[in-house]
N, C-alpha and C. Protein backbone atom coordinates (compact mmCIF):
# COMPACT_ATOMS: atom_id res chain seq x y z
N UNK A 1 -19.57 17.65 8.19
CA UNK A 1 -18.54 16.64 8.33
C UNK A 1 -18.36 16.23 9.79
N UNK A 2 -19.12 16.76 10.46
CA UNK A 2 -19.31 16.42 11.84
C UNK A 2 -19.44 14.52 12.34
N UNK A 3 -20.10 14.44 11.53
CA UNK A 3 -20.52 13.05 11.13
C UNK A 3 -19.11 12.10 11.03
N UNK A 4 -18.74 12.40 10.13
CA UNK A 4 -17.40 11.88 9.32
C UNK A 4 -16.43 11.63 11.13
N UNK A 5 -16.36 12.71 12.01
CA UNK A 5 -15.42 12.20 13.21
C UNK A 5 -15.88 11.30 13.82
N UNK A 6 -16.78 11.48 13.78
CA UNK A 6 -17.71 10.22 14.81
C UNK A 6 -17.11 8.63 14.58
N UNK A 7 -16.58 8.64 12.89
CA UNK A 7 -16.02 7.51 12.80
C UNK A 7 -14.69 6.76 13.36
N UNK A 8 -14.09 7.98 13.70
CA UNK A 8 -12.74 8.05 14.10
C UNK A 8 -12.33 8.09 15.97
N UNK A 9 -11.52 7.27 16.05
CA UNK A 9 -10.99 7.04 17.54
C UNK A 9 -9.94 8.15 17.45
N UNK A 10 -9.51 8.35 18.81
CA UNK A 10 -8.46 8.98 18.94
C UNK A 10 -7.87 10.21 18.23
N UNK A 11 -9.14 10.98 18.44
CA UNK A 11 -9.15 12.11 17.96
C UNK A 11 -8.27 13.43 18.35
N UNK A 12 -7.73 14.09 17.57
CA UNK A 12 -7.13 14.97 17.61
C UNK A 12 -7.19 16.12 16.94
N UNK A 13 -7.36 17.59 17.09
CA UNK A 13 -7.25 18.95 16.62
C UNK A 13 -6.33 19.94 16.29
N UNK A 14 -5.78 19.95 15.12
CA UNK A 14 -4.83 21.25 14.86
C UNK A 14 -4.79 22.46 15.80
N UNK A 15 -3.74 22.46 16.06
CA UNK A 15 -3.59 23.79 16.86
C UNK A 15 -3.23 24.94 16.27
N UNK A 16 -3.42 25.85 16.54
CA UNK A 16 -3.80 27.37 16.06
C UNK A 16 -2.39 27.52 14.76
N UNK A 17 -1.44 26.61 15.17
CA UNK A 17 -0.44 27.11 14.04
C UNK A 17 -0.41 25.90 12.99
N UNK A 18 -1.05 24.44 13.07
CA UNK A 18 -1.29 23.73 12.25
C UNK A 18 -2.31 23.65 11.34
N UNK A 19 -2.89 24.71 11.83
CA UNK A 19 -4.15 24.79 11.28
C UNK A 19 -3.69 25.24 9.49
N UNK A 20 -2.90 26.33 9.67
CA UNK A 20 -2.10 26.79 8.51
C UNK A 20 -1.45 25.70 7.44
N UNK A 21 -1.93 24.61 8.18
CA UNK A 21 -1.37 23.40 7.43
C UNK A 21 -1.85 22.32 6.42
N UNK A 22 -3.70 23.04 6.41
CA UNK A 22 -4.78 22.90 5.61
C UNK A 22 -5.26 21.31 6.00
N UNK A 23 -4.86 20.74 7.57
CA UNK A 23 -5.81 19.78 8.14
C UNK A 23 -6.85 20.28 9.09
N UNK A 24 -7.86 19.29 9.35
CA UNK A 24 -8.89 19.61 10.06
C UNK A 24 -8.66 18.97 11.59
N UNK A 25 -9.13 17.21 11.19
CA UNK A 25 -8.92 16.61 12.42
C UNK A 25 -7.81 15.68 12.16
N UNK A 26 -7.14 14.65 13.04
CA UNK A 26 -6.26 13.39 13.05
C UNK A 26 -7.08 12.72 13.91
N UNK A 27 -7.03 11.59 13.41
CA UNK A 27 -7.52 10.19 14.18
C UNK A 27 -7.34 8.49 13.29
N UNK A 28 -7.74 7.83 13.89
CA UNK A 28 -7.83 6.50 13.73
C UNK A 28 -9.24 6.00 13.22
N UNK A 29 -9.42 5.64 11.81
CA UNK A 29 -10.52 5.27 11.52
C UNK A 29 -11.09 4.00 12.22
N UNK A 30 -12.46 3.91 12.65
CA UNK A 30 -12.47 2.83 13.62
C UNK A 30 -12.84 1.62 12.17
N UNK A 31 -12.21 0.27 12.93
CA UNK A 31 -12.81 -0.88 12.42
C UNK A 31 -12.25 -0.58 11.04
N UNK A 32 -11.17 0.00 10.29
CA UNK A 32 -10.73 0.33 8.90
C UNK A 32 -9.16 0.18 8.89
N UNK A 33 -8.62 0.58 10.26
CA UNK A 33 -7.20 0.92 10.25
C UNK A 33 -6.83 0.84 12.16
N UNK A 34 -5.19 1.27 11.80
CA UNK A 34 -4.94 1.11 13.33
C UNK A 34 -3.42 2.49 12.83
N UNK A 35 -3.43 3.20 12.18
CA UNK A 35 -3.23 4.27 11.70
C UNK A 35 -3.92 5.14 12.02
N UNK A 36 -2.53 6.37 12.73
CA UNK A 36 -3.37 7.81 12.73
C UNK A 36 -3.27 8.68 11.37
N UNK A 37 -4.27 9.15 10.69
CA UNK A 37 -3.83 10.26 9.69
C UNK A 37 -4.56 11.80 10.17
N UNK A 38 -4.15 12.37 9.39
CA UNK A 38 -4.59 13.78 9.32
C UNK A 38 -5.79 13.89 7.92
N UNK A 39 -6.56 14.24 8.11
CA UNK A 39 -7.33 14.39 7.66
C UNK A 39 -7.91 16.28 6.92
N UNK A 40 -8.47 16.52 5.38
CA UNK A 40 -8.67 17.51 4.94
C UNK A 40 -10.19 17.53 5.33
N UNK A 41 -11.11 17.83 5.75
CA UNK A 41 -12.62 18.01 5.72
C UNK A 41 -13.39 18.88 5.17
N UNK A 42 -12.63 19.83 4.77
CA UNK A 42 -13.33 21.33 3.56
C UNK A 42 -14.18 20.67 2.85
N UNK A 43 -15.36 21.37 3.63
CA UNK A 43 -16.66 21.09 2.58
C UNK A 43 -16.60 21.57 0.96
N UNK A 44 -17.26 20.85 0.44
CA UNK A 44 -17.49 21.55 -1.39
C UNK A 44 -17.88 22.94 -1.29
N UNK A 45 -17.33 23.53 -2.07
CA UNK A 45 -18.04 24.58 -2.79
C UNK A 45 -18.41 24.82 -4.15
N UNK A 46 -19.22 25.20 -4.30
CA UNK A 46 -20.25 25.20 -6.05
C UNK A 46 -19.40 24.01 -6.80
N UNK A 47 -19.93 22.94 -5.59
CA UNK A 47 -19.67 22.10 -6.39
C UNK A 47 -18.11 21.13 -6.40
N UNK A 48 -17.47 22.17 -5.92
CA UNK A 48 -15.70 21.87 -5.65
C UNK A 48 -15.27 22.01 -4.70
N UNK A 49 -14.18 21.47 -4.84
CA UNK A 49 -12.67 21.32 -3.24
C UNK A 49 -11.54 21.35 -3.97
N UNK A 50 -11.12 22.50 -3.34
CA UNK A 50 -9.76 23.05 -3.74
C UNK A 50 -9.13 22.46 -2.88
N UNK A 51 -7.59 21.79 -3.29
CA UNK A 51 -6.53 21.71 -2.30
C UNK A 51 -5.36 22.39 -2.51
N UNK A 52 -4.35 21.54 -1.49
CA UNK A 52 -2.59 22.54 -2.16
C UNK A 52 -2.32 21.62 -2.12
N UNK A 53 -1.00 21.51 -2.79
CA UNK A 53 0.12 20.59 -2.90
C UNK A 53 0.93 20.57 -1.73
N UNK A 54 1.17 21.68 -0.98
CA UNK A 54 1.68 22.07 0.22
C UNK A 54 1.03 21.41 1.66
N UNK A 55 -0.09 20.94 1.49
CA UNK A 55 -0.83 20.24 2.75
C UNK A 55 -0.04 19.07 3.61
N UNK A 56 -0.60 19.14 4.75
CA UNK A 56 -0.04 17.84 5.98
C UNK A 56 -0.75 17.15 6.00
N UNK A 57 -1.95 17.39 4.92
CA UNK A 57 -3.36 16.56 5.45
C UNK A 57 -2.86 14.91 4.84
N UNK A 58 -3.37 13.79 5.33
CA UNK A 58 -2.97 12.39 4.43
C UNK A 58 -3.70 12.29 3.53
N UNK A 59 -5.38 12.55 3.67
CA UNK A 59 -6.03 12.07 3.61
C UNK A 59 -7.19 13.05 2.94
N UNK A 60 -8.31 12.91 2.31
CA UNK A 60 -8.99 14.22 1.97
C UNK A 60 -10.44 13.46 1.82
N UNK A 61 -11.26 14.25 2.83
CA UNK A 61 -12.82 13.21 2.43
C UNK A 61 -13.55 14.08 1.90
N UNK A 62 -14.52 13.25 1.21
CA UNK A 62 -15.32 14.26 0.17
C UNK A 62 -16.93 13.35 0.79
N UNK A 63 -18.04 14.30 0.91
CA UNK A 63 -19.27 13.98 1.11
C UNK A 63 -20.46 14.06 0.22
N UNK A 64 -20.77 13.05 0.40
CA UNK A 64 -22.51 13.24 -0.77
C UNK A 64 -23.68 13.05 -0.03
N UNK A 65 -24.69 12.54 -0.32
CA UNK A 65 -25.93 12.69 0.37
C UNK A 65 -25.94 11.23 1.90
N UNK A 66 -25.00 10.04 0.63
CA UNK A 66 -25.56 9.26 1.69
C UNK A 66 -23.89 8.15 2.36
N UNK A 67 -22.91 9.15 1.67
CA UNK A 67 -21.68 8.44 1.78
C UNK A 67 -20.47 9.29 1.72
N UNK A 68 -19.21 8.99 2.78
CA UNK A 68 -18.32 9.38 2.45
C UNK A 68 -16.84 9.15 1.95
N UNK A 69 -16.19 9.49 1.01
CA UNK A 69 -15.27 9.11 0.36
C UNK A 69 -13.89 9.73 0.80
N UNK A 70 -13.03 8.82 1.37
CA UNK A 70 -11.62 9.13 1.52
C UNK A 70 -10.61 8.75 0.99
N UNK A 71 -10.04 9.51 0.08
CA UNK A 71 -9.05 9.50 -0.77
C UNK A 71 -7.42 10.17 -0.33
N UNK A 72 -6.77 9.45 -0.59
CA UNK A 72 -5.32 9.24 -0.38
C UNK A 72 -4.69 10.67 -0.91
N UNK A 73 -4.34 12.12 -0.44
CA UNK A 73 -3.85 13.19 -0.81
C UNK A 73 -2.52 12.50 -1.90
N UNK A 74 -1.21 11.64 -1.28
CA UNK A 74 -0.26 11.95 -2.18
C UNK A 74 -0.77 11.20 -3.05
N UNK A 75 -1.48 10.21 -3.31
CA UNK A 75 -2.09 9.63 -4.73
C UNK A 75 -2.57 10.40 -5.39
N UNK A 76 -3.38 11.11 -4.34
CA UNK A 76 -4.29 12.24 -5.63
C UNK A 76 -3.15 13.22 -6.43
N UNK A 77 -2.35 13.88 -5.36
CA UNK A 77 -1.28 15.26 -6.43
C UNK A 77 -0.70 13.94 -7.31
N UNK A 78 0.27 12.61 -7.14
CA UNK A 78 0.60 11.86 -8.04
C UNK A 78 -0.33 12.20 -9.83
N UNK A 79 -1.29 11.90 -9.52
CA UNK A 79 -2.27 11.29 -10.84
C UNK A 79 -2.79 12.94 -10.95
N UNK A 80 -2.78 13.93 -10.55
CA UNK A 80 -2.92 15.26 -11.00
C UNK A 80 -1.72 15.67 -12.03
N UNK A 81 -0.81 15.28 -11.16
CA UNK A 81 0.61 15.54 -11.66
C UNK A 81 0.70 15.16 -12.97
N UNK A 82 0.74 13.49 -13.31
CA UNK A 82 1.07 13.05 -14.33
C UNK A 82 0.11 13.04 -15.13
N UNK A 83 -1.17 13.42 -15.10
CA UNK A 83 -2.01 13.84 -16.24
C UNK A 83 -2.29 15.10 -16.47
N UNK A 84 -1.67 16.14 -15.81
CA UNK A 84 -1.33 17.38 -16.25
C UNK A 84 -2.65 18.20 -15.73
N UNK A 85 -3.35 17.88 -15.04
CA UNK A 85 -4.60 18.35 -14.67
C UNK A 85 -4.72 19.14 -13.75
N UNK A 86 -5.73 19.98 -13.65
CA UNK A 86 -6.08 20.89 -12.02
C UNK A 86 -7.26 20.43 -11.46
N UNK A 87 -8.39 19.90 -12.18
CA UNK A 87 -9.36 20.00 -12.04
C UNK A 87 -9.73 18.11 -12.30
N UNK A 88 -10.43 17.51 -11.55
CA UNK A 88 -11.04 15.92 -11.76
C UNK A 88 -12.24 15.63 -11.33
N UNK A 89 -13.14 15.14 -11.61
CA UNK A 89 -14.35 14.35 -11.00
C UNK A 89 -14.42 13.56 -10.15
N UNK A 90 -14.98 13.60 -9.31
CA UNK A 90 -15.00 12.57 -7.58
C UNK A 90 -14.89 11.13 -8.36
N UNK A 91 -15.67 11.16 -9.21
CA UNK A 91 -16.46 9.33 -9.59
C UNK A 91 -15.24 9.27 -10.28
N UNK A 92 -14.34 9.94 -11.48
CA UNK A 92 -12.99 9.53 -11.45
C UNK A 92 -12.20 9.54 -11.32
N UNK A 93 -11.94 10.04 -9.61
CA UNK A 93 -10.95 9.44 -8.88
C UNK A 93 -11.47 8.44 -8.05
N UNK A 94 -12.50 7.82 -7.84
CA UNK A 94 -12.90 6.82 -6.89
C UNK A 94 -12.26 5.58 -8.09
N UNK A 95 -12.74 5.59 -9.32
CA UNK A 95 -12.16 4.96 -10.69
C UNK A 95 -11.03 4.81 -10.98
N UNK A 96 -9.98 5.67 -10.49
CA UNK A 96 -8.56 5.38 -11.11
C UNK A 96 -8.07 5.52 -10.11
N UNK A 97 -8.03 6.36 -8.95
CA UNK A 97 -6.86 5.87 -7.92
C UNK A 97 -6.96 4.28 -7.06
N UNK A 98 -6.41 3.88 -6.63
CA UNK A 98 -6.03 2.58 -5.84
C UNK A 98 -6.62 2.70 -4.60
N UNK A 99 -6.21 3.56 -3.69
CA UNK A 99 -6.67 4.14 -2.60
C UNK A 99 -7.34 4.59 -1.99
N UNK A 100 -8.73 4.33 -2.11
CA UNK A 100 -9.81 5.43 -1.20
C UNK A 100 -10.51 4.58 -0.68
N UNK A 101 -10.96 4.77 0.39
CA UNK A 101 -12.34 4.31 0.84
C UNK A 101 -13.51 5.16 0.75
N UNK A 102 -15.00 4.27 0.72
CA UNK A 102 -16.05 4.41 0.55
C UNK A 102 -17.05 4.02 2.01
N UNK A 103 -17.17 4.96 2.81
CA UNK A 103 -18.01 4.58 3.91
C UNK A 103 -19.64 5.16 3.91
N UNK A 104 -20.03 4.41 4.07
CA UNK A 104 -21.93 4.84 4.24
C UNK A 104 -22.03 5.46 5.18
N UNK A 105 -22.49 6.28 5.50
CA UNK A 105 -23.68 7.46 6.49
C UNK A 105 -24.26 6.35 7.23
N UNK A 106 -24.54 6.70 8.00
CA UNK A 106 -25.38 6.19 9.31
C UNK A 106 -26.81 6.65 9.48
């Protein structure tokens, strides 16, 4: 996800006690926004990304081979919430939430 900052101006790093706060970096997406968010970057594991409901993060990006996807945290717990779910598929939440962007790899 190294990659993924490169996109971002005005970068910023959790400090040792925000870290506890389940963000990675904050910045300004370039050429997308003029908004700082906080950002989740936890790579997948087997397959998945766990979050909390408890996070500061805004924002939560998810990576594939040739693109990355940033999706809106309180949209996402919203539509977890009201469909009673723990568990969703990337492709449908890119499908039903309102909110994400889709940026290409370089």
């Amino acid at each position: 996800m190294l990659s993924f900052v490169n996109l971002l101006s005005s970068i910023e790093y959790p400090s040792q006690k925000e870290k506890k706060q389940f963000w990675d970096v904050q910045g300004i997406l370039k050429n997308r926004s003029n908004e700082s968010w906080k950002f989740d970057l936890r790579p997948l594991k087997n397959n998945s990304k766990y979050g909390f409901f408890k996070t500061k993060a805004d924002k939560m990006v998810f990576e594939d081979n040739n693109r990355y996807i940033v999706v809106d945290i309180e949209e996402l717990h919203q539509y977890l919430k009201e469909n009673k779910i723990k568990r969703v598929r990337l492709e449908e939440l890119i499908s039903k939430l309102d909110w994400n962007i889709i940026l290409p790899k370089n």
